[in-house]
N, C-alpha and C. Protein backbone atom coordinates (compact mmCIF):
# COMPACT_ATOMS: atom_id res chain seq x y z
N UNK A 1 32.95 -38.30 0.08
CA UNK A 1 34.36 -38.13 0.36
C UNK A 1 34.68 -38.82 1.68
N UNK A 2 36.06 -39.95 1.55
CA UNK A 2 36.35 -40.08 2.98
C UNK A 2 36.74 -39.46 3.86
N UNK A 3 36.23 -39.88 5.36
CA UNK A 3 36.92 -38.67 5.93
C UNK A 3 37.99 -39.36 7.21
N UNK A 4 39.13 -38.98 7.47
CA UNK A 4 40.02 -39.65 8.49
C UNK A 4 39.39 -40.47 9.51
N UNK A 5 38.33 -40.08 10.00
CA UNK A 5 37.69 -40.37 11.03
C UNK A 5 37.36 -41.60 11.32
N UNK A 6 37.72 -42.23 9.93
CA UNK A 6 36.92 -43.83 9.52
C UNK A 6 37.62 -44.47 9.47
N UNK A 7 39.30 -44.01 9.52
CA UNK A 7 40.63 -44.66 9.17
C UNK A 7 41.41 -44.65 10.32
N UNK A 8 41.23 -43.89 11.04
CA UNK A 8 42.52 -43.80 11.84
C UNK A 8 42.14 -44.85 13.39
N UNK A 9 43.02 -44.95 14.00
CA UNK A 9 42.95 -45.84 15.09
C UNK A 9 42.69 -45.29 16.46
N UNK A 10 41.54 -45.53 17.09
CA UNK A 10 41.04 -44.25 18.05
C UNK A 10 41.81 -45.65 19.64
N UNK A 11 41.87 -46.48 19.35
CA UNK A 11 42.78 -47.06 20.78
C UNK A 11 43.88 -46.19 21.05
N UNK A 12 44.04 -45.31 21.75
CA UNK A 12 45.27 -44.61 22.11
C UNK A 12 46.05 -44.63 22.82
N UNK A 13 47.18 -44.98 22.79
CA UNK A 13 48.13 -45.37 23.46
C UNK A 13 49.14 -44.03 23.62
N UNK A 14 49.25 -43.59 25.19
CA UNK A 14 50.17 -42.62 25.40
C UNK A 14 51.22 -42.61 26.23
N UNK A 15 51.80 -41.60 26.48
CA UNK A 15 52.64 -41.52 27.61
C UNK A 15 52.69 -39.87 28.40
N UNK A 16 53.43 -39.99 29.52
CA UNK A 16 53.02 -38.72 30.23
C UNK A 16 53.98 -38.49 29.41
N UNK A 17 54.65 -36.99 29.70
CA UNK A 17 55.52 -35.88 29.86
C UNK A 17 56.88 -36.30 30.43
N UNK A 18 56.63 -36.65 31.08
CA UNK A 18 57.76 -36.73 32.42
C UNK A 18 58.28 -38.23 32.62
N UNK A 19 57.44 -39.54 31.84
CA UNK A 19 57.88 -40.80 32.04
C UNK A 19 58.90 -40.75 31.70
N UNK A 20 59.78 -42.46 31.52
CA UNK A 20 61.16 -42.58 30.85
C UNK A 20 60.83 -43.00 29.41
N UNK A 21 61.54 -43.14 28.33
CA UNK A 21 61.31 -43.60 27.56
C UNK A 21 61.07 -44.98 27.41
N UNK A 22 62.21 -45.85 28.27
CA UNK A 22 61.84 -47.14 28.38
C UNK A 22 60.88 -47.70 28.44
N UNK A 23 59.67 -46.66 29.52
CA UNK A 23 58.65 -47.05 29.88
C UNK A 23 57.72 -46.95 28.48
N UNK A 24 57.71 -46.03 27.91
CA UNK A 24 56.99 -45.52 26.26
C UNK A 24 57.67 -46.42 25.68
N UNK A 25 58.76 -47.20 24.91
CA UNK A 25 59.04 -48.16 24.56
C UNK A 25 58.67 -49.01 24.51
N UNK A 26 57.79 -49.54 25.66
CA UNK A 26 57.40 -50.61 26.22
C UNK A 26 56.17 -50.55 25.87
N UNK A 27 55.27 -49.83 26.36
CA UNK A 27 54.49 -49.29 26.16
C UNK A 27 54.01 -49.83 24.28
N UNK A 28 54.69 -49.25 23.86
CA UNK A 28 54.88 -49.18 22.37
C UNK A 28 55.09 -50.63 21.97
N UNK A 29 55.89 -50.77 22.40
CA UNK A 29 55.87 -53.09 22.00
C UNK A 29 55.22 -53.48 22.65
N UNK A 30 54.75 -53.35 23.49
CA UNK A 30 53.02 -54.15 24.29
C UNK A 30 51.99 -54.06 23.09
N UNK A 31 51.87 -52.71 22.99
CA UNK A 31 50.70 -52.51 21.97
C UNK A 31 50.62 -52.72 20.75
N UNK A 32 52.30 -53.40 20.00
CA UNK A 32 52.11 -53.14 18.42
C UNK A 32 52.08 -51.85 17.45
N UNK A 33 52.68 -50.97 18.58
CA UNK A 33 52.48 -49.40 17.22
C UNK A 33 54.14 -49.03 17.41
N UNK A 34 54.43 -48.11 16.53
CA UNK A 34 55.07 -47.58 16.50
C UNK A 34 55.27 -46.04 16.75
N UNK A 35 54.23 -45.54 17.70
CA UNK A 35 53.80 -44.29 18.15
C UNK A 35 53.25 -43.83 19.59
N UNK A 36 53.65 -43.25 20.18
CA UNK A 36 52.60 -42.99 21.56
C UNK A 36 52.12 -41.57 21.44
N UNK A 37 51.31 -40.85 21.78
CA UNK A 37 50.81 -39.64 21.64
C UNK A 37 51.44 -39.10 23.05
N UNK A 38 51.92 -37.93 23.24
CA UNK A 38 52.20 -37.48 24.26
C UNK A 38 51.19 -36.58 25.22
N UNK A 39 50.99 -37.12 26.42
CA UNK A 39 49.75 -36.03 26.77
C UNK A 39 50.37 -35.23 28.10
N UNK A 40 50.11 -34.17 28.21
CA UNK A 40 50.64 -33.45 29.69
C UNK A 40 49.31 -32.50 29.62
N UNK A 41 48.78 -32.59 30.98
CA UNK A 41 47.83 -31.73 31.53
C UNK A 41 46.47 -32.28 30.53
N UNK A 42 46.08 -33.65 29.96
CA UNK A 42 45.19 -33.00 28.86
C UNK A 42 45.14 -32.96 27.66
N UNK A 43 46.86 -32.38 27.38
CA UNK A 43 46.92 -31.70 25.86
C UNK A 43 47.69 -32.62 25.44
N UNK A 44 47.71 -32.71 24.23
CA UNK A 44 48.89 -33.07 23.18
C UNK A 44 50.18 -32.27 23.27
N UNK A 45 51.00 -33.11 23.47
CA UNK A 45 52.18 -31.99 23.16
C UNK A 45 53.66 -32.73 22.92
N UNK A 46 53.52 -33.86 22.00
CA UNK A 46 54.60 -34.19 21.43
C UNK A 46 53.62 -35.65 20.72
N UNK A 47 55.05 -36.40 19.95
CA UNK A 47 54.57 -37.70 19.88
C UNK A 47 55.94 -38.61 19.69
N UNK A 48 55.89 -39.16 20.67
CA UNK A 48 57.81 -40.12 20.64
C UNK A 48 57.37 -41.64 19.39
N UNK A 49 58.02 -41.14 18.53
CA UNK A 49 58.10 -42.38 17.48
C UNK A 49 59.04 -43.81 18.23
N UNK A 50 59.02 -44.76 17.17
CA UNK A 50 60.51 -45.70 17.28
C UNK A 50 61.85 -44.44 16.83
N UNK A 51 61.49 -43.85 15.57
CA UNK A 51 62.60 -43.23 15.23
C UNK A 51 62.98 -42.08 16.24
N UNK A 52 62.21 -41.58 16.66
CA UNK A 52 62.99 -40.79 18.08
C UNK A 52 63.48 -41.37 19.10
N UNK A 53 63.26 -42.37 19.31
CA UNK A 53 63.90 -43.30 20.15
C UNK A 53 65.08 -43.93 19.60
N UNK A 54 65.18 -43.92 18.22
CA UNK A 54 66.10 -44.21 17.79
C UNK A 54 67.60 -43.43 17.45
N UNK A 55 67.25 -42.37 17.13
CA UNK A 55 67.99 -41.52 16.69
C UNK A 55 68.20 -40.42 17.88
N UNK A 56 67.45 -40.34 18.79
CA UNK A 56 67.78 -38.92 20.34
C UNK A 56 68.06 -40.40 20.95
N UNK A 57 67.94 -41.03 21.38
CA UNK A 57 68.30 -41.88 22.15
C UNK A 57 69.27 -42.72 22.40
N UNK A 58 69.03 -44.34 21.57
CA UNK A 58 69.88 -45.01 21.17
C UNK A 58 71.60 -44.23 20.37
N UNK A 59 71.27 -43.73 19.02
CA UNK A 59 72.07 -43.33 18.47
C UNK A 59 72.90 -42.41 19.48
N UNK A 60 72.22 -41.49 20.26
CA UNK A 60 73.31 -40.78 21.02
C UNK A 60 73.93 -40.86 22.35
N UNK A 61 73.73 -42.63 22.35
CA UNK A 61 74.42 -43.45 23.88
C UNK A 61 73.27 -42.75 24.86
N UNK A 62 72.45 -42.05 24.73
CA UNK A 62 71.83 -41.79 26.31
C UNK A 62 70.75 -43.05 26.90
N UNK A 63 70.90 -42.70 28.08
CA UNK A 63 70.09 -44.23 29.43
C UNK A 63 68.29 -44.03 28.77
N UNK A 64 67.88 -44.74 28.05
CA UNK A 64 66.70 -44.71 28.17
C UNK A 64 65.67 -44.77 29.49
N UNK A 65 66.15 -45.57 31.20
CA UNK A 65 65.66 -45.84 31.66
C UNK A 65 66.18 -44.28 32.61
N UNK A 66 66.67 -43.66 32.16
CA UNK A 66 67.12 -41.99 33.02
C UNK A 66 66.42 -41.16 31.70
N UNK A 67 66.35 -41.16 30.51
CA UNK A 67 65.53 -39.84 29.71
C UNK A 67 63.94 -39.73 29.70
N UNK A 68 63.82 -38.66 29.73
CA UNK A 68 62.43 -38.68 29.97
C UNK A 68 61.69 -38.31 28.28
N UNK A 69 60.77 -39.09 28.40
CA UNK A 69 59.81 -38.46 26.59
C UNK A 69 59.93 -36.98 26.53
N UNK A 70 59.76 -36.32 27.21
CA UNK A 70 59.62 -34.78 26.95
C UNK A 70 60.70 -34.59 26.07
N UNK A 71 62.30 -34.97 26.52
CA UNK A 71 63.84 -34.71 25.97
C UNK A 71 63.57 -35.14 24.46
N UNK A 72 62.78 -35.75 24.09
CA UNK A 72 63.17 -36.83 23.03
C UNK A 72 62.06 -36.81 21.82
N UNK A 73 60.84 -36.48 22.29
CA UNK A 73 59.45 -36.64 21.63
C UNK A 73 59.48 -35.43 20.59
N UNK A 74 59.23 -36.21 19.75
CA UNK A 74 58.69 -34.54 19.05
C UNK A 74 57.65 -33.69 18.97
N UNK A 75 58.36 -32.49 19.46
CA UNK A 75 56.89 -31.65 19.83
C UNK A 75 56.49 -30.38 19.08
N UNK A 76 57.23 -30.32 17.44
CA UNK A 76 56.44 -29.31 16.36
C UNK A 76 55.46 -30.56 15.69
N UNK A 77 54.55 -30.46 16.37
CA UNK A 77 53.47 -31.55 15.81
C UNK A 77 52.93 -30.52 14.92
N UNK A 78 52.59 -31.73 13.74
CA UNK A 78 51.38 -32.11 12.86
C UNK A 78 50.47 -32.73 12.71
N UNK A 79 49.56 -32.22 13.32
CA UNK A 79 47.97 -32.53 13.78
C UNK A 79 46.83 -32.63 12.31
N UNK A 80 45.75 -33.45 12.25
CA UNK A 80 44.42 -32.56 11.65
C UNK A 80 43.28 -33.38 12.71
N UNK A 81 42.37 -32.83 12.05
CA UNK A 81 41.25 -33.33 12.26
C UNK A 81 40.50 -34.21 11.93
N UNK A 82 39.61 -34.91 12.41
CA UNK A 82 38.91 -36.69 12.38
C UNK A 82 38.31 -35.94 10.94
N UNK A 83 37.86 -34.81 10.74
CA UNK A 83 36.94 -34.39 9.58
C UNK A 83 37.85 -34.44 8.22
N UNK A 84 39.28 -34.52 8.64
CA UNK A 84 39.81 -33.98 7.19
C UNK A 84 39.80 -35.30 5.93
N UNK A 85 39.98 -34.83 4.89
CA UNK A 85 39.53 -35.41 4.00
C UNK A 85 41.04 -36.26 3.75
N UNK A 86 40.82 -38.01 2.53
CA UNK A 86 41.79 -38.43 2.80
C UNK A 86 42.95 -37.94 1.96
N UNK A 87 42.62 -37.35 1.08
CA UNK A 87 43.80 -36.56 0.24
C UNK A 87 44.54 -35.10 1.17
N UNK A 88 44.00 -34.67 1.74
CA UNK A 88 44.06 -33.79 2.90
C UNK A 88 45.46 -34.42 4.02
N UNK A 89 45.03 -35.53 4.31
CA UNK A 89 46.31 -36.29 5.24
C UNK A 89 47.11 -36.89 3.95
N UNK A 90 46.85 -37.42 3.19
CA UNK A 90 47.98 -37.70 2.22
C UNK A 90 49.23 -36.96 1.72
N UNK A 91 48.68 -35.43 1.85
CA UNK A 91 49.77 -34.13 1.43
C UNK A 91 50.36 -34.21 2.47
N UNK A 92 49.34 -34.39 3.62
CA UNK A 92 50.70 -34.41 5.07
C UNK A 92 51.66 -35.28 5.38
N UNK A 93 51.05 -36.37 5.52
CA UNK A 93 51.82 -37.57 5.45
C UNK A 93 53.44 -37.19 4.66
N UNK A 94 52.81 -37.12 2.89
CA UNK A 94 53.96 -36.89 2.26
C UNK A 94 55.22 -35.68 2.42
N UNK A 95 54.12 -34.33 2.49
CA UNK A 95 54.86 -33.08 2.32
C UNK A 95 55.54 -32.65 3.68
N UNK A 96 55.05 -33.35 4.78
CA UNK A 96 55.53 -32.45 5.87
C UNK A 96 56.82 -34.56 6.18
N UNK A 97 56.74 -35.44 5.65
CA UNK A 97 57.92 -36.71 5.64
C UNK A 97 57.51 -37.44 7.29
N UNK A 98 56.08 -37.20 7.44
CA UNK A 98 56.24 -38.11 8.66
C UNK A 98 55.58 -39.38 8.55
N UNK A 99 55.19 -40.13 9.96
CA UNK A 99 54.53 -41.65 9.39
C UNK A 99 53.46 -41.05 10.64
N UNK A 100 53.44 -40.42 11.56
CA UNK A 100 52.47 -40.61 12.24
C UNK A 100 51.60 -39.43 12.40
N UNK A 101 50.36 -39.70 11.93
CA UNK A 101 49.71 -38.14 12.05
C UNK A 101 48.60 -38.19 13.44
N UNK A 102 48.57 -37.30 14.22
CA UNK A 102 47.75 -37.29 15.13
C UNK A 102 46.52 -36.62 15.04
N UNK A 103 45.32 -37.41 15.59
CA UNK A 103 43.63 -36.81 14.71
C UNK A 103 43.12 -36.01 15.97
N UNK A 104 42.95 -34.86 16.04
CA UNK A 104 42.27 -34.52 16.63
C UNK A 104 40.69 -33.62 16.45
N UNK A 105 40.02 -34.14 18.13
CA UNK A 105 38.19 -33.37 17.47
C UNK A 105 38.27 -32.56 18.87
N UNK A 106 37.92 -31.46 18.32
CA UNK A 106 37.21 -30.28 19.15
C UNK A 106 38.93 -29.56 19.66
N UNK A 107 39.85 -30.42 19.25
CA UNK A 107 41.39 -29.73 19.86
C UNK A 107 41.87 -30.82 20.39
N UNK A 108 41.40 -31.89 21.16
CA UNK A 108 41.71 -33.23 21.85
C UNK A 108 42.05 -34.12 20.86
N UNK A 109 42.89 -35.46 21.33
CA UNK A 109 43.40 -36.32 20.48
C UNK A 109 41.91 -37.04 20.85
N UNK A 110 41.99 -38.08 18.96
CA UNK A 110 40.96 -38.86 19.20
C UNK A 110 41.08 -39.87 18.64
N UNK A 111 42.55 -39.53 17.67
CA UNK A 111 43.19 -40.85 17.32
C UNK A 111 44.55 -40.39 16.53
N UNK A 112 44.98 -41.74 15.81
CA UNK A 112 46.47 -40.93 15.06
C UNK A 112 46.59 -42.26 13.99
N UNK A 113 46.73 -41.62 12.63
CA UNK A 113 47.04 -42.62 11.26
C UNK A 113 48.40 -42.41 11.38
N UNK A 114 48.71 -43.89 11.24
CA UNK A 114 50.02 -44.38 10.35
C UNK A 114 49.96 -44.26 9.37
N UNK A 115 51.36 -44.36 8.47
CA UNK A 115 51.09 -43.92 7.13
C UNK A 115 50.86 -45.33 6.56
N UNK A 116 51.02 -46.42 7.65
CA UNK A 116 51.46 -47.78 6.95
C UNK A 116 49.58 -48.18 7.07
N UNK A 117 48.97 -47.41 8.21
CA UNK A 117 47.34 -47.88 7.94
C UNK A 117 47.05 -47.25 6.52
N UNK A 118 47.21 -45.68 6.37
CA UNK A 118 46.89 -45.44 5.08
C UNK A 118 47.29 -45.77 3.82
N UNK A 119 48.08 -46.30 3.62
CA UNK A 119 48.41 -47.43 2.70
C UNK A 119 47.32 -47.95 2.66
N UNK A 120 47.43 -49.09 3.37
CA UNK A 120 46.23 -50.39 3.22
C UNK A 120 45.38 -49.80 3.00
N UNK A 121 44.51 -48.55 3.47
CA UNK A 121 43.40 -48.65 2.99
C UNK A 121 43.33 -48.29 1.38
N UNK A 122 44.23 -46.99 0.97
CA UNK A 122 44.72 -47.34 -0.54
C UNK A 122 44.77 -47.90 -1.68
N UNK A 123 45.47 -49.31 -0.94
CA UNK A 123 45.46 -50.50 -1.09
C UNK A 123 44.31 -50.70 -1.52
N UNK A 124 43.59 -50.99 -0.19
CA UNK A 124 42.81 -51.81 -0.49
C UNK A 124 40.98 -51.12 -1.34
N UNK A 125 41.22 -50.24 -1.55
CA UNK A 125 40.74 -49.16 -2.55
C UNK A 125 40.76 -49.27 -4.14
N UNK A 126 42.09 -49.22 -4.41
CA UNK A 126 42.23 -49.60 -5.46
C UNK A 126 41.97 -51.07 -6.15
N UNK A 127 42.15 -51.99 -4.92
CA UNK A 127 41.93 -53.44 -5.16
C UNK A 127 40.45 -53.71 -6.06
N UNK A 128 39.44 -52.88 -4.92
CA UNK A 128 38.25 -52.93 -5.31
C UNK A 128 38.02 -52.00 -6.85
N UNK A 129 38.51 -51.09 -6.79
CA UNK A 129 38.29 -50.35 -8.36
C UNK A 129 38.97 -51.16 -9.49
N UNK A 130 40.03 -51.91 -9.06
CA UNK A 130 39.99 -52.82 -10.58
C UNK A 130 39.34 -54.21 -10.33
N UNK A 131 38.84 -54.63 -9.32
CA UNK A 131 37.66 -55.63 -9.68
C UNK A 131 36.62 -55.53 -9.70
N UNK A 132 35.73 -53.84 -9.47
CA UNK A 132 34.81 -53.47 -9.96
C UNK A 132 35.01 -53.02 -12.01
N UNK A 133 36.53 -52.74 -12.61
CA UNK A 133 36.33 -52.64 -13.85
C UNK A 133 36.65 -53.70 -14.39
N UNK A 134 37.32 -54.67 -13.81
CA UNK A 134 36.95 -55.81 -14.24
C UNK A 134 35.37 -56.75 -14.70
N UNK A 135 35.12 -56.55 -13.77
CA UNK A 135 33.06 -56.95 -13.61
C UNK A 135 32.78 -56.20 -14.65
N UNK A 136 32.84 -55.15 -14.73
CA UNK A 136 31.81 -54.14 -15.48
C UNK A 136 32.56 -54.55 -17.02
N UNK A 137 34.04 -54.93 -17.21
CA UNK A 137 34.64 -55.29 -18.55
C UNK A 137 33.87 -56.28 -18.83
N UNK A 138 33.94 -57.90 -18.55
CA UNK A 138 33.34 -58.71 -18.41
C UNK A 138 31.25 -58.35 -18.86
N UNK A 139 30.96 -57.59 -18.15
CA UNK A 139 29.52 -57.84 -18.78
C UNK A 139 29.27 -56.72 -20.12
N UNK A 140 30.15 -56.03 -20.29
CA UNK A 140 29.62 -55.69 -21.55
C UNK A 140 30.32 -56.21 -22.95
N UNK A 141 31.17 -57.30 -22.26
CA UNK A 141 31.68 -58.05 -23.37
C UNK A 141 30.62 -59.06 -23.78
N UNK A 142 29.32 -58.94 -22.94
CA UNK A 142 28.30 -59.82 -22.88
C UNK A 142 28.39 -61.50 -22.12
N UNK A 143 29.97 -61.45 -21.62
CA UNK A 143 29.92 -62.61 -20.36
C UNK A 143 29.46 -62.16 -19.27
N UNK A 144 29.47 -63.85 -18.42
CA UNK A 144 28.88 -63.82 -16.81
C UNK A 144 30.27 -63.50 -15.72
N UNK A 145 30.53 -62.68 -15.03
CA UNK A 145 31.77 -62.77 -14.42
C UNK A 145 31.37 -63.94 -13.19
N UNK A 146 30.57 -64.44 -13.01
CA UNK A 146 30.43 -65.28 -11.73
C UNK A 146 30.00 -66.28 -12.38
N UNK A 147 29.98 -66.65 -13.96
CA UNK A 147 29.57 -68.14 -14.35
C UNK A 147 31.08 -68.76 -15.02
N UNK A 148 31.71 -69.51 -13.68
CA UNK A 148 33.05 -69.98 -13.62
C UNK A 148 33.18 -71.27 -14.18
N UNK A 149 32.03 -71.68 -14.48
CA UNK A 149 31.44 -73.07 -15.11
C UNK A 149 31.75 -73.35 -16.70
N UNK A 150 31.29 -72.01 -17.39
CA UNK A 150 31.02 -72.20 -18.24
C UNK A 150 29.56 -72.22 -19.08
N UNK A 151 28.69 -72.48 -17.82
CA UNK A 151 27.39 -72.90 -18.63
C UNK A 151 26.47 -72.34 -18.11
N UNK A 152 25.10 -72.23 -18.75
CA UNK A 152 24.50 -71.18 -17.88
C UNK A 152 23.92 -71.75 -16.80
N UNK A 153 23.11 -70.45 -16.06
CA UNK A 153 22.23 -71.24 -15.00
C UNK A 153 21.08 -71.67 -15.05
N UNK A 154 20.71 -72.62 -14.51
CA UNK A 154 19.14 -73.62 -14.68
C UNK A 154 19.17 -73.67 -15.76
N UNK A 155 20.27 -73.92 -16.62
CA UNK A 155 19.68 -75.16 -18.29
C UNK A 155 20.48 -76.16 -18.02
């Protein structure tokens, strides 16, 4: 069974409590994500998306370079663990409507899946299960799936 631990992205990119958002913004387009983990004292205790930035922020005219992440981040997080299984974050992902799940081991962050990484791997999951039943169609039809030639080998 997979387990998150193997999927998710342990480079972590955060922000305090108390920064501006601008600065987490930034932050956030430096790095290519669409997520910062929020840490105060240690702990987890929010996670400011684009869409919170979008919607507490932008949408409601306030100064990004005067709000602080705390105002804005969301902080009824949905957490699991590096151990949980990948159908396990899939119900979350779906049932609880978010994109960013945060992984934590022993209680500490240790990383956080996008829903757009879990896709790909999905993806790229399934890719391999129909060109593994492909192969396996192929030889008990009694062809070579790797003789692209036509003819056999060494005659």
């Amino acid at each position: 069974m997979a387990v998150i631990d193997s999927l998710m992205k342990t480079e972590l990119v955060t922000a305090a409590a108390d920064e501006t958002v601008a600065h987490a913004a930034y932050s956030m387009a430096r790095n290519g994500v669409g997520a910062v983990l929020v840490i105060e004292a240690g702990k987890l205790v929010g996670v400011l998306t684009e869409r919170d930035v979008l919607a507490r922020v932008v949408a409601e005219g306030r100064d990004p370079t005067a709000t602080k992440v705390a105002e804005v981040a969301t902080s009824d997080l949905v957490t699991v663990d590096a151990g949980a299984s990948v159908r396990q974050c899939a119900e979350l992902l779906r049932d609880r409507e978010i994109r960013h799940l945060p992984v934590l081991r022993a209680g500490k962050p240790a990383g956080i899946l996008s829903s757009r990484d879990f896709l790909a791997f999905v993806a790229e999951g399934l890719e391999r299960l129909v060109d593994r039943s492909r192969y396996e169609s192929a030889l008990a039809e009694g062809a070579d799936p790797y003789d692209h030639l036509g003819g056999s080998y060494g005659e």
